[in-house]
Protein backbone atom coordinates (compact mmCIF):
# COMPACT_ATOMS: atom_id res chain seq x y z
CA UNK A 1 1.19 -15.88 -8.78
CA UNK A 2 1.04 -14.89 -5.14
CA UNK A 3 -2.38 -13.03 -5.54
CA UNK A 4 -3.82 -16.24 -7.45
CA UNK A 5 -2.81 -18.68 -4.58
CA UNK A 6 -4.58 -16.04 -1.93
CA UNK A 7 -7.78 -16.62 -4.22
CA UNK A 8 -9.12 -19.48 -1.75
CA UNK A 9 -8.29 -18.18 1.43
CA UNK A 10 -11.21 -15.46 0.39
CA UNK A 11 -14.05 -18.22 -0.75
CA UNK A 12 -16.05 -20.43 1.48
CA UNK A 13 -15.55 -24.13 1.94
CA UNK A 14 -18.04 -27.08 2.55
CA UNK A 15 -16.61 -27.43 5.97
CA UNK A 16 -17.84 -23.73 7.31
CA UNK A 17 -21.43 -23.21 8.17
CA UNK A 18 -23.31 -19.70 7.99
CA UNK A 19 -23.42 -18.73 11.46
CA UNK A 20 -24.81 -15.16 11.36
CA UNK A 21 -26.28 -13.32 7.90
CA UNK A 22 -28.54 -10.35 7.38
CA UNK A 23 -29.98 -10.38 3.62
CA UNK A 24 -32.16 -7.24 4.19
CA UNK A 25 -34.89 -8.67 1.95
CA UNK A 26 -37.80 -7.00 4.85
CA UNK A 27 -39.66 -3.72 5.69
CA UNK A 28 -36.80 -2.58 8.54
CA UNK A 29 -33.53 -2.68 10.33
CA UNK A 30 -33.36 -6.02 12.04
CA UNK A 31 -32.30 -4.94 15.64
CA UNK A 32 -31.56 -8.42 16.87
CA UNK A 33 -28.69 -7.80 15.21
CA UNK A 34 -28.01 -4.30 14.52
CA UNK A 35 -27.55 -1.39 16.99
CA UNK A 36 -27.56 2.46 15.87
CA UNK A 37 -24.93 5.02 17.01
CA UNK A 38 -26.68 8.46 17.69
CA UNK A 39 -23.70 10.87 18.09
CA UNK A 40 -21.84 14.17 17.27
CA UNK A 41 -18.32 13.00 18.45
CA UNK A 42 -16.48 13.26 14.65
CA UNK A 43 -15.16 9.91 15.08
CA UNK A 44 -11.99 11.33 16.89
CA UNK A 45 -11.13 12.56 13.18
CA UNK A 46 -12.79 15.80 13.45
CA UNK A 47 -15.46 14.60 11.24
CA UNK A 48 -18.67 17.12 9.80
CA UNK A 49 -21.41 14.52 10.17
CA UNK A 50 -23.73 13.90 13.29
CA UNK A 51 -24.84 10.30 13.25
CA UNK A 52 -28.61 9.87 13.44
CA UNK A 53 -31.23 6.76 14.05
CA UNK A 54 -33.42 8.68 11.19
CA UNK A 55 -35.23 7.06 8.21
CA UNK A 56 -33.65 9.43 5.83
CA UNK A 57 -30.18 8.59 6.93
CA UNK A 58 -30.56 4.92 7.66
CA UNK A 59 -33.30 2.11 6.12
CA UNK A 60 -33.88 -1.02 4.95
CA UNK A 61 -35.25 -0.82 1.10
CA UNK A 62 -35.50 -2.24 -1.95
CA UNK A 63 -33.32 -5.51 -0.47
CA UNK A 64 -30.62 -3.12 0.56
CA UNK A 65 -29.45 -1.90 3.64
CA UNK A 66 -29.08 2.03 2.78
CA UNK A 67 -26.88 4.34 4.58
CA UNK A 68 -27.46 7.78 3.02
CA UNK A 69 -25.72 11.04 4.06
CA UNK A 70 -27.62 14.98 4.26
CA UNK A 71 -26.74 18.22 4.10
CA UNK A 72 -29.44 19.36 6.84
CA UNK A 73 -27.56 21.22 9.83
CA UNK A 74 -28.71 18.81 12.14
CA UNK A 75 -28.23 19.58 15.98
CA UNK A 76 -28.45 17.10 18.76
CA UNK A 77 -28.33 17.83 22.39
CA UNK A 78 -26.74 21.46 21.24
CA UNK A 79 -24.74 20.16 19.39
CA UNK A 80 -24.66 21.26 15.46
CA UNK A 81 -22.63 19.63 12.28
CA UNK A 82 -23.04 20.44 8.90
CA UNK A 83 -24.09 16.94 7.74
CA UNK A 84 -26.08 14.35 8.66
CA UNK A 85 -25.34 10.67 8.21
CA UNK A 86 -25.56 7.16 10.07
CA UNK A 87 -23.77 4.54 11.77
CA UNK A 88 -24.77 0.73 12.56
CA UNK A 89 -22.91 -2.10 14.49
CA UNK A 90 -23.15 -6.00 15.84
CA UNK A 91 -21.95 -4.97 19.15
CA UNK A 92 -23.65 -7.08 21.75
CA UNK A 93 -25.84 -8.43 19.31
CA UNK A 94 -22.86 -10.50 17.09
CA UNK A 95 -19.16 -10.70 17.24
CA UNK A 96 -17.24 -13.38 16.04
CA UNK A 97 -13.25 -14.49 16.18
CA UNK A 98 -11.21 -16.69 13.55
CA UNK A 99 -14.39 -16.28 10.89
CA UNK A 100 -15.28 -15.49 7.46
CA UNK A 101 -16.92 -12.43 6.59
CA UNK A 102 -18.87 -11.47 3.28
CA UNK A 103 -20.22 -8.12 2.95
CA UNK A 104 -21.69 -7.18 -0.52
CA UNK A 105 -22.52 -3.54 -1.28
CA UNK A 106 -22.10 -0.94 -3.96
CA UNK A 107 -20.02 2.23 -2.40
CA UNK A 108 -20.37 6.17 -2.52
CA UNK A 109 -18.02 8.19 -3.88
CA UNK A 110 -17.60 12.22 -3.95
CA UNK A 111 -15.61 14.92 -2.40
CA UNK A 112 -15.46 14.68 1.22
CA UNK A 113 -17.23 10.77 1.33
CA UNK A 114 -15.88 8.06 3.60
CA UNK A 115 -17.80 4.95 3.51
CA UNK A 116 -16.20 2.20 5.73
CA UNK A 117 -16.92 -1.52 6.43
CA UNK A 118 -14.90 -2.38 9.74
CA UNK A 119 -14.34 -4.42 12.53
CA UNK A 120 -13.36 -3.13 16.42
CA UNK A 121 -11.91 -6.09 18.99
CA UNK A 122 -15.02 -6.83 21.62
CA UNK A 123 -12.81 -5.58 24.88
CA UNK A 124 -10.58 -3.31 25.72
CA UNK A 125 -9.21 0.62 24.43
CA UNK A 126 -8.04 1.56 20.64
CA UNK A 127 -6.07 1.05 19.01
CA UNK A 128 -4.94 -2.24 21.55
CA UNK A 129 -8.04 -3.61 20.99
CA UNK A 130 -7.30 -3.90 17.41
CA UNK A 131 -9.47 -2.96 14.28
CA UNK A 132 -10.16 -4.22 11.09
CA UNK A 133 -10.68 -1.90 8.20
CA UNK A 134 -11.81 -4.62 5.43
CA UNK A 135 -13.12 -1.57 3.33
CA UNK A 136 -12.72 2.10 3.19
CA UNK A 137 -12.58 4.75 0.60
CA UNK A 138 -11.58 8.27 1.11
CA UNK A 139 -13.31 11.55 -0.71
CA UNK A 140 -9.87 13.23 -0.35
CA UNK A 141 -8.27 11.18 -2.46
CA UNK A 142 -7.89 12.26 -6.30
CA UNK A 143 -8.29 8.93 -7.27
CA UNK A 144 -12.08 8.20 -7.19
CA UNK A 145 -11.52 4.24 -7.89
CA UNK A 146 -9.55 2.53 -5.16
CA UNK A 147 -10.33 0.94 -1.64
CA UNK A 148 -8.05 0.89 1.32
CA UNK A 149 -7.90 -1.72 3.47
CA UNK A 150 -6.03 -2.01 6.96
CA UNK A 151 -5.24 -3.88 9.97
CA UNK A 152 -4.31 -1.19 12.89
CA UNK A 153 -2.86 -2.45 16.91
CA UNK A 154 -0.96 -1.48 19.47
CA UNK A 155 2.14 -1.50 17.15
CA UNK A 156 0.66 0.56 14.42
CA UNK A 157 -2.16 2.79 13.77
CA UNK A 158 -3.58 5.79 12.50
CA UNK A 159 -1.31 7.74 10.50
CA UNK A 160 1.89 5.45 11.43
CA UNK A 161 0.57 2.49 9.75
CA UNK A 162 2.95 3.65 6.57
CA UNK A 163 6.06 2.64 9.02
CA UNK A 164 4.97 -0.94 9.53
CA UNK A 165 7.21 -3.48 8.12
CA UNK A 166 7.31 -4.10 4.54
CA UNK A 167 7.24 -7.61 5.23
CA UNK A 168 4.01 -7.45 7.02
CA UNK A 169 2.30 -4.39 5.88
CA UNK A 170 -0.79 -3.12 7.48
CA UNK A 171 -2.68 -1.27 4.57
CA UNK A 172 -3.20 -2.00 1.07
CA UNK A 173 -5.08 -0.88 -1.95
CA UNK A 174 -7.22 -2.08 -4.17
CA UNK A 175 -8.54 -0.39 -7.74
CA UNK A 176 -12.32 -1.46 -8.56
CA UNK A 177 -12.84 0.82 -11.91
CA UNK A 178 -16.71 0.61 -11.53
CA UNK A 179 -16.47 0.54 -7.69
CA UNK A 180 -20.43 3.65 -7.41
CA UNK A 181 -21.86 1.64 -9.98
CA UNK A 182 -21.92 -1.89 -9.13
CA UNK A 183 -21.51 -4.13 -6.28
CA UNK A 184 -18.90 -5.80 -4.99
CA UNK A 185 -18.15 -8.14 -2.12
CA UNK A 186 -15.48 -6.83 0.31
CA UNK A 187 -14.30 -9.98 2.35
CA UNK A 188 -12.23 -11.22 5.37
CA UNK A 189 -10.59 -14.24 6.41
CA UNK A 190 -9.86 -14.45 9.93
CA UNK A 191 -8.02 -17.96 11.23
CA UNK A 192 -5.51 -17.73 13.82
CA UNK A 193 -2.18 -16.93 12.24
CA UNK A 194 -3.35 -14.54 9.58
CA UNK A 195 -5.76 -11.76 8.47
CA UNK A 196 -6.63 -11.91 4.41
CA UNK A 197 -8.62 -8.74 3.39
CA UNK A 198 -9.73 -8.71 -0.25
CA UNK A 199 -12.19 -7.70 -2.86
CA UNK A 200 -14.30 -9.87 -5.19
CA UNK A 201 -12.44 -13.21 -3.89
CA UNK A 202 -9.27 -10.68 -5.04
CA UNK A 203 -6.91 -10.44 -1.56
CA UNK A 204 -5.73 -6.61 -0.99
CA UNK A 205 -3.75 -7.16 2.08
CA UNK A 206 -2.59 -10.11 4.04
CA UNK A 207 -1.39 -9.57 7.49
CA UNK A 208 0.03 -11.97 9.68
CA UNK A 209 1.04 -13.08 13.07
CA UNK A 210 4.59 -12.59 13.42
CA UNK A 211 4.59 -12.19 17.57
CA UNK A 212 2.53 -13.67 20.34
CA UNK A 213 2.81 -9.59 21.84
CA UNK A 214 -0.83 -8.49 21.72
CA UNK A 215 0.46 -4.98 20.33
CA UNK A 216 1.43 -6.82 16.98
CA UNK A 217 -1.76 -9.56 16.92
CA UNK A 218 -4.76 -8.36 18.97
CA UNK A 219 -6.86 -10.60 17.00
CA UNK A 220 -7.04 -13.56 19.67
CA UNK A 221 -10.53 -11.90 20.58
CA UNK A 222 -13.61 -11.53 19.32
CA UNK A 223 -14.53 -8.53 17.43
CA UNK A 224 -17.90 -6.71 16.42
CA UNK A 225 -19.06 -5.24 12.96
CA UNK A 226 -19.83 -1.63 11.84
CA UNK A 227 -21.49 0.17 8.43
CA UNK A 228 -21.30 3.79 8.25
CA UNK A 229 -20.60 6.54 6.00
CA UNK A 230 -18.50 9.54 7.63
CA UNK A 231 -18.33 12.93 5.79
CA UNK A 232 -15.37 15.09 5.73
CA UNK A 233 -12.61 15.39 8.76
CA UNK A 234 -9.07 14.13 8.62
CA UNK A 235 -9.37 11.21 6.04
CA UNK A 236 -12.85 12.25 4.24
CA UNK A 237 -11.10 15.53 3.83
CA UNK A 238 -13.01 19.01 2.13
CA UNK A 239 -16.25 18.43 1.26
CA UNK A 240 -18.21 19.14 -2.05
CA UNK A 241 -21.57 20.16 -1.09
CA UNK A 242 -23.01 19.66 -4.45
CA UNK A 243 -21.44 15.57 -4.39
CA UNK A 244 -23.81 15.00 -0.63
CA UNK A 245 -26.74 13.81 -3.21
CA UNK A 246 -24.46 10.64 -3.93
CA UNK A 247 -23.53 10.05 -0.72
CA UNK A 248 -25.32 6.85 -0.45
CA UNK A 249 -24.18 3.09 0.56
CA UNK A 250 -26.02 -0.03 -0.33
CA UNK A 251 -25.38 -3.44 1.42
CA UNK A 252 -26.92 -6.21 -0.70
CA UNK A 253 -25.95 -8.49 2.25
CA UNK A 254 -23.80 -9.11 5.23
CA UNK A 255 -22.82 -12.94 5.79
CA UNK A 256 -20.64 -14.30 8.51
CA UNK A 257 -19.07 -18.09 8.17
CA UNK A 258 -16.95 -20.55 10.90
């Protein structure tokens, strides 16, 4: 029962109006409202990939965003990682607070994969800031089918988000037993007193605000988007060199509603 009455918490109404949308239907990254990371930091997760404004790693085709990881060596500025992948984000060009986001795209999976559709607060230093993980899944898990999703603060993050309180848990799963093969839309509702993270109008997690503290609710701010697919590190884990040929991530669409 307590799924079912989540259901419309996850689905638009009449009275919100599409107030930002990319459908990727042209020739190229719109960069009005996209901006591309170029770096070889690992993410602060000792990551393998080097994140590159390439055509191979990043383009718009087909109607689909595509983020596409390589095993190439790539070096940048001296710098060399064994993989090559790519990261996009709203910053400065779109961020939104109390908002419902959309994002429909058909994930990678494979040994060593971490595809993640996220949210960072618009000021201030991690994890106070706040993030919201509406989508991740991780290569070094032996389960190939299910998504994470996760709210991290001041309170919790990282690894400690396991010691939250049951009551208001900060990371949930998801199954999707065809999630390479088809699409799906991974969603957020953002109002005031609660985040609702879910799948297919399906909620995974619901988080609320229990505190006025900004370590427990950091989402009184606006907050920016970000695409990317990482490869191996801390949560992508060991890497299968022969699975890099399906490290690929299509977004059919990215849709934003207030």
């Amino acid at each position: 029962i307590f799924p079912l009455l989540l259901i419309p918490y996850l689905a638009t109404s009449a009275a919100e109006k599409l107030v930002w949308s990319d459908e990727f239907n042209g020739e190229s990254i719109d960069y009005s409202k996209w901006g591309v990371e170029e770096n070889a930091y690992g993410g602060g997760n000792n990551e393998q990939q080097i994140y590159r404004w390439d055509q191979k790693n990043l383009r718009v085709e087909g109607g689909n965003l595509i983020i596409e990881a390589h095993n190439d060596k790539p070096n940048v500025v001296g710098t060399s990682r064994p993989y090559s992948s790519a990261r996009i984000r709203t910053k400065h060009r779109g961020d939104w607070k109390y908002c419902r986001i959309d994002v429909r795209a058909k994930l990678p999976i494979g040994k060593g994969i971490w595809p993640a559709i996220w949210m960072l607060g618009k000021d201030g230093v991690w994890p106070d800031r706040g993030e919201i993980d509406i989508t991740e899944w991780f290569g070094r898990y032996s389960d190939q089918y299910t998504v994470t999703s996760a709210v991290h603060n001041g309170a919790f993050s990282g690894g400690d988000l396991a010691n939250a309180p049951s009551s208001n848990p900060q990371t949930a799963q998801q199954r999707l037993n065809d999630l390479c093969t088809a699409y799906h839309n991974f969603q957020l509702h953002w109002t005031a007193s609660s985040l609702v993270i879910g799948v297919d109008n399906v909620p995974t997690l619901t988080y609320r605000k229990t505190s006025s503290s900004n370590a427990q609710w950091p989402f009184d701010q606006p907050a920016f988007l970000l695409l990317n697919v990482a490869v191996g590190g801390n949560l992508g884990g060991s890497v299968n060199p022969s699975d890099i040929s399906k490290m690929t991530m299509y977004v059919d669409y990215v849709r934003v509603w207030q």
